[in-house]
Protein backbone atom coordinates (compact mmCIF):
# COMPACT_ATOMS: atom_id res chain seq x y z
CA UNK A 1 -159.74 43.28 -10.57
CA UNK A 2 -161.02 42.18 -14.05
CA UNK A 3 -158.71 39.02 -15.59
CA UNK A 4 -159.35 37.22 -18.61
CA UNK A 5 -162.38 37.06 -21.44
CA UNK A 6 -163.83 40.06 -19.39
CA UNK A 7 -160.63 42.07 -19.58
CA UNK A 8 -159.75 41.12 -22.94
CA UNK A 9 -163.46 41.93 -24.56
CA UNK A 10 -162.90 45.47 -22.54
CA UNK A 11 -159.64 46.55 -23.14
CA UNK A 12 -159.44 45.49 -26.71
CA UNK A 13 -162.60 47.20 -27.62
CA UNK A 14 -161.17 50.42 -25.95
CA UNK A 15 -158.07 49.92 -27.63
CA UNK A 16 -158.94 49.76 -30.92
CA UNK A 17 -160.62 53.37 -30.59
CA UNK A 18 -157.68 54.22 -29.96
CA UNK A 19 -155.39 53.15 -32.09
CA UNK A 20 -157.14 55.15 -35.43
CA UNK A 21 -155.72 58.12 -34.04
CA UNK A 22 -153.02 59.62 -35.59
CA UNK A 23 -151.23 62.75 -35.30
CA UNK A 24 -148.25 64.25 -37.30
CA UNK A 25 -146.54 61.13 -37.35
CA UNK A 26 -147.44 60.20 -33.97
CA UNK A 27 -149.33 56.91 -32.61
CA UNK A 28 -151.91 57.77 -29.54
CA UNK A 29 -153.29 54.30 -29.22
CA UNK A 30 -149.31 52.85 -29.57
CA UNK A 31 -148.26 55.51 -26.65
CA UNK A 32 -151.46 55.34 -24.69
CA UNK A 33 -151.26 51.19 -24.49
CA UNK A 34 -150.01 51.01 -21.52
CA UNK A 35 -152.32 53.06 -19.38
CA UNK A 36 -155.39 51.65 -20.59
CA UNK A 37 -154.57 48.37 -20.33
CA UNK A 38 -153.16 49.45 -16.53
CA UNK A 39 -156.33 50.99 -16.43
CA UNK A 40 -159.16 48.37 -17.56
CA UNK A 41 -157.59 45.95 -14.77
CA UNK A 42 -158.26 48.37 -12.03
CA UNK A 43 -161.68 50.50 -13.10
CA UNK A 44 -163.67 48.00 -11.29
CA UNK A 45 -162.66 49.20 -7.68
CA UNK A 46 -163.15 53.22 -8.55
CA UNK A 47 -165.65 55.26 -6.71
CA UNK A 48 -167.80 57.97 -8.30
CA UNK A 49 -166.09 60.91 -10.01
CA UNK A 50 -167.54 64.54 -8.34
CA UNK A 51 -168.66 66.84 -10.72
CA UNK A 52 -165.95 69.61 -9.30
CA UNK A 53 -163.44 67.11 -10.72
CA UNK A 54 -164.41 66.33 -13.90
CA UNK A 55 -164.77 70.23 -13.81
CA UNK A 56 -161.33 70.24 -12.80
CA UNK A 57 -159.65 67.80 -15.08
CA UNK A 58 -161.61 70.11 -18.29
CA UNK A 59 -159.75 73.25 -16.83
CA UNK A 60 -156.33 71.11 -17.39
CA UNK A 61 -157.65 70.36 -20.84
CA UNK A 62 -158.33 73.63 -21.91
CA UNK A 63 -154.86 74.59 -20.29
CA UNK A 64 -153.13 72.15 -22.09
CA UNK A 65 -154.50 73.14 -25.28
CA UNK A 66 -153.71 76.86 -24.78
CA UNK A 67 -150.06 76.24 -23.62
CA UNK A 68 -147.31 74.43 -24.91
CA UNK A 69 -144.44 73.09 -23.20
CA UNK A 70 -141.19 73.95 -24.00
CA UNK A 71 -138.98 71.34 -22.27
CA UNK A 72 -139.16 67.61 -21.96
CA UNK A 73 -138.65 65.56 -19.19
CA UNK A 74 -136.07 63.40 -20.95
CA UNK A 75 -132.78 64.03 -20.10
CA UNK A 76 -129.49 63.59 -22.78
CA UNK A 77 -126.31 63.09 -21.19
CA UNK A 78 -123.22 62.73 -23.46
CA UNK A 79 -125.03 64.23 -26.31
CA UNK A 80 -123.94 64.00 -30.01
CA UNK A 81 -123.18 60.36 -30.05
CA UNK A 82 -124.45 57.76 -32.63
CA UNK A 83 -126.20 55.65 -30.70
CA UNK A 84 -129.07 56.50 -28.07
CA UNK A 85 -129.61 54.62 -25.04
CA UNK A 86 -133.02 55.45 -23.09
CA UNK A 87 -132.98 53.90 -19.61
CA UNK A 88 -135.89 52.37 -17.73
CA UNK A 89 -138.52 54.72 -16.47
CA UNK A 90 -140.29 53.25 -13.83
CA UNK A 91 -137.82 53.97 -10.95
CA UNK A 92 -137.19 50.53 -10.19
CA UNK A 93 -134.15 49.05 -9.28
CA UNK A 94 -133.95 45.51 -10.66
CA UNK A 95 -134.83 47.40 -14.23
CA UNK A 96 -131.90 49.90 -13.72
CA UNK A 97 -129.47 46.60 -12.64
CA UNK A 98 -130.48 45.61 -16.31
CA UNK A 99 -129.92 48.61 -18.14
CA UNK A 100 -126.19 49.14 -16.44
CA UNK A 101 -125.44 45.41 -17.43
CA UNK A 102 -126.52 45.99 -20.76
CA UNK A 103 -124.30 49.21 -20.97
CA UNK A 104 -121.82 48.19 -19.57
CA UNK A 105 -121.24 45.27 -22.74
CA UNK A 106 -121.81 47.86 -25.27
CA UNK A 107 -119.79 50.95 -23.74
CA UNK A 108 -116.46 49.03 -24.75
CA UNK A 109 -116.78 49.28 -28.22
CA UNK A 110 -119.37 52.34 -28.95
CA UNK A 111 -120.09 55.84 -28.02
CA UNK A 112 -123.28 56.10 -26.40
CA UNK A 113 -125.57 58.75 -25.31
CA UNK A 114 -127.72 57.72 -22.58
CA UNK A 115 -130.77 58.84 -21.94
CA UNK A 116 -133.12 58.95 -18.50
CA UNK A 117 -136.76 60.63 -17.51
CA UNK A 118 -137.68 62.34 -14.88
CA UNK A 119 -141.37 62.48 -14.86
CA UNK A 120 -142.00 64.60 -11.66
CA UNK A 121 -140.28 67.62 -13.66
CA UNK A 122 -141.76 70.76 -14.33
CA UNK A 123 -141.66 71.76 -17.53
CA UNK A 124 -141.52 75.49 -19.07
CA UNK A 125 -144.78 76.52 -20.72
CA UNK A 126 -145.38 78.88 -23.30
CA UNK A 127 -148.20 79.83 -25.92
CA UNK A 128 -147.73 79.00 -29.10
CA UNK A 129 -150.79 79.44 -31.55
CA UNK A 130 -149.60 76.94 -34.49
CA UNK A 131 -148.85 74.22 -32.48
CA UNK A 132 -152.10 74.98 -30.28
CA UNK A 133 -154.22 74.64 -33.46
CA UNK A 134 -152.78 71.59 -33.79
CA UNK A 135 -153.86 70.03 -30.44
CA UNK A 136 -157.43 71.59 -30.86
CA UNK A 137 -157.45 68.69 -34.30
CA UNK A 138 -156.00 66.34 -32.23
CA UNK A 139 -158.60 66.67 -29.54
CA UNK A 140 -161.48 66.50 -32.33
CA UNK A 141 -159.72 63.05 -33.09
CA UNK A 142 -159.85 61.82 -29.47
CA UNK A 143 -163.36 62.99 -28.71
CA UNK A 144 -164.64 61.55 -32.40
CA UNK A 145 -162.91 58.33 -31.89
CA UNK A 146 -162.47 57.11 -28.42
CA UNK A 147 -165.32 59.64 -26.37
CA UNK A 148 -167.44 56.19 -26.69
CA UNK A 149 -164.67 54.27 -24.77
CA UNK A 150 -166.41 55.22 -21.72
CA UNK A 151 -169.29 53.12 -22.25
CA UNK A 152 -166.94 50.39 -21.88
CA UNK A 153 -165.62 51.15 -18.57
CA UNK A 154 -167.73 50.14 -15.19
CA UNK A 155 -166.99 53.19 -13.78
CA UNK A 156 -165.28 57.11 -14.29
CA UNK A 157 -165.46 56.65 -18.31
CA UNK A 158 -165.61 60.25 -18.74
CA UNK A 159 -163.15 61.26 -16.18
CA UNK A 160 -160.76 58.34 -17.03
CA UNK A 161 -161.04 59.45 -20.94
CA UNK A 162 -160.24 63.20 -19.99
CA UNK A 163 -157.56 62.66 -18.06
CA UNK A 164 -156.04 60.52 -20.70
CA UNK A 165 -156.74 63.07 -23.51
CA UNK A 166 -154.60 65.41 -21.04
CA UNK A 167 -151.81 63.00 -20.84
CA UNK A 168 -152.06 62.46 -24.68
CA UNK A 169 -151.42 66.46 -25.35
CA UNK A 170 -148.66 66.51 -23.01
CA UNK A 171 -147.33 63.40 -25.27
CA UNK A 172 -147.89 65.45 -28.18
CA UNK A 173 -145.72 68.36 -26.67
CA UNK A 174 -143.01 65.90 -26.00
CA UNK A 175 -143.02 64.32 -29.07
CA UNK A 176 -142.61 67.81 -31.27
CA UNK A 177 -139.67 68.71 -29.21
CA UNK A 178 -138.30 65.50 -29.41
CA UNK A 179 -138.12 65.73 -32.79
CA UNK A 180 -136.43 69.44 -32.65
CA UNK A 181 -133.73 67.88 -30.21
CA UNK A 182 -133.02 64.90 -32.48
CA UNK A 183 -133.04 66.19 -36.26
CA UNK A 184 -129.68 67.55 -35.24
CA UNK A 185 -128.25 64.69 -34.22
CA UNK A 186 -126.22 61.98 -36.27
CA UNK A 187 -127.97 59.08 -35.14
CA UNK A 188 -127.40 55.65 -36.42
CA UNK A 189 -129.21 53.75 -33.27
CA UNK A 190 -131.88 54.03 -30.33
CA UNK A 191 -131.99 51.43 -28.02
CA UNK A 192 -134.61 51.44 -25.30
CA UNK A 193 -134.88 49.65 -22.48
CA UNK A 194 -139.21 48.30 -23.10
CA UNK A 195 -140.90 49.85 -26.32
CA UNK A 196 -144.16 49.66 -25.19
CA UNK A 197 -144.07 51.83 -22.00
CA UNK A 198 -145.05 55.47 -22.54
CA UNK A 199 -142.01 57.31 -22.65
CA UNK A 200 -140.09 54.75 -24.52
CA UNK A 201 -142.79 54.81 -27.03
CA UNK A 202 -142.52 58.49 -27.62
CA UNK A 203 -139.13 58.24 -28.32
CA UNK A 204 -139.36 55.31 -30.24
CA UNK A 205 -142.13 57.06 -32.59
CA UNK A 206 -139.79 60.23 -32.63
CA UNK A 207 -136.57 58.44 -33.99
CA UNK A 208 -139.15 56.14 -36.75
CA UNK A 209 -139.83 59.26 -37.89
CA UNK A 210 -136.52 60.52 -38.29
CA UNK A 211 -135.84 56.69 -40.48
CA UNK A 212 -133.61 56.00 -37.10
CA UNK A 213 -133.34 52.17 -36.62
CA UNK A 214 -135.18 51.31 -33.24
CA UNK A 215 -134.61 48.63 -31.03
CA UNK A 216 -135.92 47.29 -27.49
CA UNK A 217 -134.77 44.63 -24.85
CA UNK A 218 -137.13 41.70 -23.67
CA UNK A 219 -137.11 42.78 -19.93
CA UNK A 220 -138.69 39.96 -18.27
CA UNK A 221 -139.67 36.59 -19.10
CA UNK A 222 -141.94 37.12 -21.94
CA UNK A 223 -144.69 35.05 -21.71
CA UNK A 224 -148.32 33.80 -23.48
CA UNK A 225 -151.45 34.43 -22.61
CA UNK A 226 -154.73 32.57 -23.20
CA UNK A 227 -158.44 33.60 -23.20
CA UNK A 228 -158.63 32.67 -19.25
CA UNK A 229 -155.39 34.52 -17.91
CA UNK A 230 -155.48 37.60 -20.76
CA UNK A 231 -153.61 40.73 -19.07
CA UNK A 232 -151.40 43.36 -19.52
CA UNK A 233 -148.66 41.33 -20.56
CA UNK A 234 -150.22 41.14 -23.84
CA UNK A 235 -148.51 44.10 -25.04
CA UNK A 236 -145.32 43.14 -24.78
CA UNK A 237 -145.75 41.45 -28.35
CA UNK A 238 -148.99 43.47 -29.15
CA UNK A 239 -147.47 47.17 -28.70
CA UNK A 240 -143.99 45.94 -30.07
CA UNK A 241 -142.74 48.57 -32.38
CA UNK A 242 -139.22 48.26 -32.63
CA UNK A 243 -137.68 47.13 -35.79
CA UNK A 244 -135.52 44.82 -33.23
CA UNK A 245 -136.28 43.18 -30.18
CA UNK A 246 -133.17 41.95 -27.85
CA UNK A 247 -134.76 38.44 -26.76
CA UNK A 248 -133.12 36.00 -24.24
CA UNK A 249 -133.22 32.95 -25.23
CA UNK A 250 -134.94 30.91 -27.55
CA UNK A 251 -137.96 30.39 -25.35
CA UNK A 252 -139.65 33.27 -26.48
CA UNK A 253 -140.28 31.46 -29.44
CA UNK A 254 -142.34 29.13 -28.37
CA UNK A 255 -144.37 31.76 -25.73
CA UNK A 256 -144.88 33.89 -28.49
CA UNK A 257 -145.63 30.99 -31.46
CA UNK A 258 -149.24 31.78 -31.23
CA UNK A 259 -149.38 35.68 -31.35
CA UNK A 260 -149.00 36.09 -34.91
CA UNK A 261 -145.72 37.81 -33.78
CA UNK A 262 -143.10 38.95 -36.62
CA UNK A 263 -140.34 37.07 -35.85
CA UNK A 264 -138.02 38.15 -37.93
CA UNK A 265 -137.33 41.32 -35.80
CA UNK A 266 -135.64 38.86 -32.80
CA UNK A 267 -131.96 39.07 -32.12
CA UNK A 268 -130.61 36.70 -29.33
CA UNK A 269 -128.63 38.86 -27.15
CA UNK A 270 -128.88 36.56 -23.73
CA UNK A 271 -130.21 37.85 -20.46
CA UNK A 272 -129.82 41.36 -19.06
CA UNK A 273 -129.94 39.34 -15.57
CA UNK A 274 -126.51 40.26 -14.66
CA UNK A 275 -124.99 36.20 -13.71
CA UNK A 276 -127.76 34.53 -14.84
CA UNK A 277 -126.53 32.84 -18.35
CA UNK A 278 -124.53 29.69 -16.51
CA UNK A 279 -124.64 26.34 -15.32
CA UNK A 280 -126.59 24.88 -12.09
CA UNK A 281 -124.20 22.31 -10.41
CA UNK A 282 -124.84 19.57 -8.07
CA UNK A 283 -121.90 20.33 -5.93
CA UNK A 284 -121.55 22.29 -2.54
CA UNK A 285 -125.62 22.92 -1.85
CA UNK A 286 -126.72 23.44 1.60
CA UNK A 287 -129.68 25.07 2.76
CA UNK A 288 -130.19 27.45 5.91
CA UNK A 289 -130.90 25.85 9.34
CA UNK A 290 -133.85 27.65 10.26
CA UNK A 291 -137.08 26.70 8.65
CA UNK A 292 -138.15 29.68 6.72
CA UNK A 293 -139.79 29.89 3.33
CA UNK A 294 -140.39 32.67 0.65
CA UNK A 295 -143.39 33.72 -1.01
CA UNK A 296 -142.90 35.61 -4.52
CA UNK A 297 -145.50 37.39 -5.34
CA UNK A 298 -147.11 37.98 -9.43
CA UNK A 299 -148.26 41.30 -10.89
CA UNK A 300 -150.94 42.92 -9.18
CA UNK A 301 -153.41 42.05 -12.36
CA UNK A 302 -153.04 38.21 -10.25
CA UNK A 303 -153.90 39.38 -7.43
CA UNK A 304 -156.88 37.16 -6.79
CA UNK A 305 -153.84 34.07 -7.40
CA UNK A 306 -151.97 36.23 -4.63
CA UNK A 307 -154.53 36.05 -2.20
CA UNK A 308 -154.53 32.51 -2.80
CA UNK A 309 -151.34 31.63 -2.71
CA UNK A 310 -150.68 33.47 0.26
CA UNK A 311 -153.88 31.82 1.75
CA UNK A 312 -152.24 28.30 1.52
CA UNK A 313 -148.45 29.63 2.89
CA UNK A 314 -150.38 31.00 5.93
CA UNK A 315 -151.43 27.20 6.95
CA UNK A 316 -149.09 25.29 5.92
CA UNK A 317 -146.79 27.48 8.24
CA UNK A 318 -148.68 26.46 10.88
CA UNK A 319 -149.39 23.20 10.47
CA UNK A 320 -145.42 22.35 9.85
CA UNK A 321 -144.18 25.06 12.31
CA UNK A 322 -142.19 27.47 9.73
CA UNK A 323 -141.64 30.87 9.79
CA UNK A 324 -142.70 32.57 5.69
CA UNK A 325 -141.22 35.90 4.32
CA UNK A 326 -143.10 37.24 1.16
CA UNK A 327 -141.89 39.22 -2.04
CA UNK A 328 -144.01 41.65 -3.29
CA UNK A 329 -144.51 42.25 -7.15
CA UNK A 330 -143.52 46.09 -7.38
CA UNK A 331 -146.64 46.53 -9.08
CA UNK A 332 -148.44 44.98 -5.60
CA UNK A 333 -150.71 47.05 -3.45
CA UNK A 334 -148.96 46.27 -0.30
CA UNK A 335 -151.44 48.08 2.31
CA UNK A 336 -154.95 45.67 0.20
CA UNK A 337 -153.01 42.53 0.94
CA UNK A 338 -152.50 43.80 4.83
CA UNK A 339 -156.25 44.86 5.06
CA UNK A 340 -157.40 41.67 3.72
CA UNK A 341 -155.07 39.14 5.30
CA UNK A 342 -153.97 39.92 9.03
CA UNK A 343 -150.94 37.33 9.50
CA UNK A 344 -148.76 39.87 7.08
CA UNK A 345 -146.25 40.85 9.75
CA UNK A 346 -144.14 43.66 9.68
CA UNK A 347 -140.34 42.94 8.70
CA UNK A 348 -141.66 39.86 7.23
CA UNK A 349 -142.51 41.39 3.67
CA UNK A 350 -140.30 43.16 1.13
CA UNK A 351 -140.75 44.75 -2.22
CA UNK A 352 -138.14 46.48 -4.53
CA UNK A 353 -135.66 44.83 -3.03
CA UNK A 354 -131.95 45.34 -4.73
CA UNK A 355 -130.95 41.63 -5.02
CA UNK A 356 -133.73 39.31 -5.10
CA UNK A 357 -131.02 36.64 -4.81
CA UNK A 358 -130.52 37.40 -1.00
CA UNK A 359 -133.74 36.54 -0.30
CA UNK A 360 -134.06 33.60 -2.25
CA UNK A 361 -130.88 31.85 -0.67
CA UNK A 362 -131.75 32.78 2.47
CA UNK A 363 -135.07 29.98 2.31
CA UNK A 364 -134.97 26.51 2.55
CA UNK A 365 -137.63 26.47 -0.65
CA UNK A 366 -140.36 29.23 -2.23
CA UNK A 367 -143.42 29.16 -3.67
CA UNK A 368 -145.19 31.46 -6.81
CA UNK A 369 -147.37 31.11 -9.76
CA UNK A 370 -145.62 32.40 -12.84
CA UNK A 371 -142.84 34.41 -12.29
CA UNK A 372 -139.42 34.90 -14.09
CA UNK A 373 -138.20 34.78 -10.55
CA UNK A 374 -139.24 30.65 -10.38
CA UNK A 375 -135.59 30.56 -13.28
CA UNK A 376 -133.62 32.79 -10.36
CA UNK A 377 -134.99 30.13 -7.63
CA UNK A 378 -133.31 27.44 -9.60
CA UNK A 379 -130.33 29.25 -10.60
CA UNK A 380 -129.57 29.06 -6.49
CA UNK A 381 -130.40 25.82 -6.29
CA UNK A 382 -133.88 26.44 -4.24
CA UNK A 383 -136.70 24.15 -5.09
CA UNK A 384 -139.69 26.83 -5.98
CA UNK A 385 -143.15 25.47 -6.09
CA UNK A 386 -145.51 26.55 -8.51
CA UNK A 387 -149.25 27.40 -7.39
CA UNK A 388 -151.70 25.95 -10.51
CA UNK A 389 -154.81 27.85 -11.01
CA UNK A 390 -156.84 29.50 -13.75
CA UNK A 391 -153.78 32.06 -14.42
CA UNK A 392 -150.86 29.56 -14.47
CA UNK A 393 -148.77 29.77 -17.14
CA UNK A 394 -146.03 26.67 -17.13
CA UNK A 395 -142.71 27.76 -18.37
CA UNK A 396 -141.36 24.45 -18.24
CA UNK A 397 -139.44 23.56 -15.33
CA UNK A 398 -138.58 20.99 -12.44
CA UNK A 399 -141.21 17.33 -13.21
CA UNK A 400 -143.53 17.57 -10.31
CA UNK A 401 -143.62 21.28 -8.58
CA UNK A 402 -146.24 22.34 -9.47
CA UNK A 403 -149.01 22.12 -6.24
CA UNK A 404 -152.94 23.15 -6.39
CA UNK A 405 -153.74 23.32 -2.56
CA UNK A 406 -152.59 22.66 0.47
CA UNK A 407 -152.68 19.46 0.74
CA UNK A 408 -150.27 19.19 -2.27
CA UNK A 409 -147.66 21.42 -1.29
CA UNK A 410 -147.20 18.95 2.04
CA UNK A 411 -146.46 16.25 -0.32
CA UNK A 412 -143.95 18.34 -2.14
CA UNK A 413 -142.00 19.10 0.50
CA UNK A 414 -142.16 15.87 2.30
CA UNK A 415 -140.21 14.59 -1.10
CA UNK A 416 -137.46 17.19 0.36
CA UNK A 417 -136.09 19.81 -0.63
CA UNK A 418 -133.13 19.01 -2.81
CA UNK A 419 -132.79 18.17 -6.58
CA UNK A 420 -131.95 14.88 -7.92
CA UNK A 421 -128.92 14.43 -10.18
CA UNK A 422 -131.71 13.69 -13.17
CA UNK A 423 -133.53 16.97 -12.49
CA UNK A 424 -130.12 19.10 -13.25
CA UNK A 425 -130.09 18.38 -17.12
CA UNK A 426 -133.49 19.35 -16.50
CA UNK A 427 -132.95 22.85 -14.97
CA UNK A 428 -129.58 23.60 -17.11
CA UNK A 429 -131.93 23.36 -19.97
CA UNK A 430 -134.92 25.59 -19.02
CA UNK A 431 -132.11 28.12 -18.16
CA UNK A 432 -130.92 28.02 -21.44
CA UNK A 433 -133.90 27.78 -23.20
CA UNK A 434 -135.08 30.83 -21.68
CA UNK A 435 -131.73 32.90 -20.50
CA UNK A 436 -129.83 31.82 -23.72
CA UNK A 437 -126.37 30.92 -23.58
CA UNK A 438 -122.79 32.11 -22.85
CA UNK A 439 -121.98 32.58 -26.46
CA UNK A 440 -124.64 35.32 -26.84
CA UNK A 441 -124.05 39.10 -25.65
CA UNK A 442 -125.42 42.42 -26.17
CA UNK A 443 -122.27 43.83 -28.12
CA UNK A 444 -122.88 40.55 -30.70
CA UNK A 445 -126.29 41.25 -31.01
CA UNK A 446 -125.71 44.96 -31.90
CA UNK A 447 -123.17 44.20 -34.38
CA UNK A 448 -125.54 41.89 -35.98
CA UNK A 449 -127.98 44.51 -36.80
CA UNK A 450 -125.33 46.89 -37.48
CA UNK A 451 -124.18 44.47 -40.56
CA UNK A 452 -127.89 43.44 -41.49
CA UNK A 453 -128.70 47.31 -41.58
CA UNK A 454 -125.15 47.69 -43.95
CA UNK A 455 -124.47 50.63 -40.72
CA UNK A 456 -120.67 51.87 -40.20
CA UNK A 457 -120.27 53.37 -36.79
């Protein structure tokens, strides 16, 4: 697992390859992002590549140069409407619990057609010589200007760069009947749910073509990243290509101060955390009788701060006599942490949950690193305590949570476990700062852009 100066001197030298190739119109280093930055965390741990694979993997090459498909796995529902919506495509269901609160604001006063993927379908194939010509330049491109990528990888840089020159012609089929689909359609608007992932991207690069105004949704808490903790989340500024982004709050500002980021493309809309813009009050707290904590989990890219984290929640539950539940990251490899530590217990774990709420009320306190889930903790009035190591990132937050061993965390909870009056102004204020405010919305935020763009709908 590769975090950090090593990651960053990989990745970006990979990336850069990448991003000189262009293709009718169409970005492979902008819609490729996001799998080889996945990629460069994880190449470490790969065995050897067989020769019958990488055999393999050039007979889907050769396929996918021959063949052309004729359907995309995006799907249109309500078609013919002004304004585009594409959903979240990872399949998770937090993500989705944004996108319908989102909709649901906007839906009132506009005609939307929504749009979802379904990346397990099977797409008609057909050959068509022009466009086939086409792919066999494209491929030139790759091999002239990324083939050398694989000297940058520990491990599998052929196979990896094969398989993602596969991916990137299947991308180019998309893209070409995206553009078919859309030319006949009025559209004012696309909205997607996060720009940078590969479908979005697509779509996004389609409709910039087609001089459609683009804009994106921060997702998470957006956050900075220095030399020591450089990851993935990089791209959420770096492989921004929206001409809007729907922050938050203001905090993004000050994340993102340092990143040489274009500003000027923010609109405040608030949170997409459905009951998350409001005031924490002192009144009515009480915390659960049994003595139970939670663990929240990072992004697998952490996982070394995981390990550690979990590490310390391990003793301290048995030196104070609790009982711990943990919450994966959906990204987390649930079946390494079980290998590697044997005191994760069955029905003592949960990932993807649909409310991560539930399980934050149901502690008497929690611990993580850097999370946007630390802002939920306090919106339910749960102390979280915040693990410091190379990778932390402080948000702002509570004065004195923050622990860097064992011994520390004992301290914090022998303080207790409740906030002091002072420490609400506090808390109401990192909310805000990051969640934005009651007077924001996603229907004000569209009509902004509407009126800056001089667009009637």
């Amino acid at each position: 697992m590769i975090v950090g100066k090593g990651y960053k001197k990989k990745v970006s030298a990979i990336w850069k390859k990448w991003l000189k190739v262009n293709q009718s119109g169409l970005n492979f280093g902008r819609v490729m992002a996001n799998q080889i930055f996945y990629a460069c965390h994880y190449d470490n741990q790969f065995s050897t590549v067989s020769k019958n694979k990488i055999i393999k993997v050039l007979a889907k090459l050769l396929k996918a140069v021959v063949f052309t498909k004729l359907e995309t796995p995006f799907h249109f529902e309500n078609t013919g409407k002004s304004i585009l919506f594409f959903h979240q495509e990872d399949n998770r269901r937090d993500y989705q619990q944004q996108c319908n609160y989102v909709l649901d604001q906007l839906v009132v006063n506009y005609e939307i057609t929504e749009i979802t993927v379904d990346k397990n379908k099977k797409n008609k194939n057909a050959i068509r010589m022009k466009h086939s010509f086409k792919k066999i330049i494209l491929l030139f491109k790759l091999f002239f200007y990324t083939y050398s990528s694989k000297n940058y990888y520990t491990s599998n840089g052929i196979h990896r760069n094969l398989n993602f020159y596969v991916i990137s012609l299947y991308y180019y089929d998309y893209y070409f009947r995206l553009l078919e689909i859309l030319k006949d359609y009025e559209i004012k608007l696309l909205i997607t749910f996060c720009d940078v992932k590969e479908y979005a991207n697509i779509l996004t690069q389609a409709c910039i073509r087609l001089n459609v105004i683009t804009i994106t949704q921060q997702h998470a808490l957006y956050i900075s990243v220095n030399k020591n903790n450089y990851s993935q989340v990089v791209l959420n500024y770096k492989n921004l290509i929206s001409s809007y982004l729907l922050a938050w709050g203001k905090g993004i500002n000050k994340q993102w101060k340092a990143t040489n980021f274009d500003f000027s493309k923010i609109v405040y809309a608030g949170s997409n955390l459905p009951g998350h813009i409001r005031s924490v009050k002192v009144k009515g707290i009480s915390l659960p009788l049994i003595k139970k904590f939670g663990v929240i989990l990072s992004a697998e890219y952490w996982r070394k701060t995981n390990m550690e984290i979990l590490k310390i929640a391990y003793q301290f539950s048995i030196e104070r006599e609790y009982k711990f539940e943990i919450l994966f990251h959906p990204t987390n490899d649930i079946g390494y942490y079980r290998d590697k530590l044997d005191f994760i217990e069955d029905k003592h774990y949960f990932q993807g949950i649909n409310n991560p709420d539930n399980f934050i009320i149901d502690k008497q306190f929690l611990v993580c690193n850097t999370t946007s889930l630390y802002l939920r903790c306090l919106v339910n009035n749960r102390k979280c305590f915040r693990f410091k190591d190379e990778n932390f990132i402080d948000i702002g937050g509570v004065d004195e949570d923050i622990f860097k061993n064992l011994d520390d965390l004992k301290k914090l909870c022998f303080d207790g476990m409740f906030f002091k009056n002072d420490d609400y102004e506090k808390i109401n204020s990192v909310l805000a700062f990051h969640y934005g405010n009651e007077e924001m919305g996603y229907e004000k935020a569209i009509e902004r852009i509407l009126k800056k763009e001089n667009i009637s709908i």
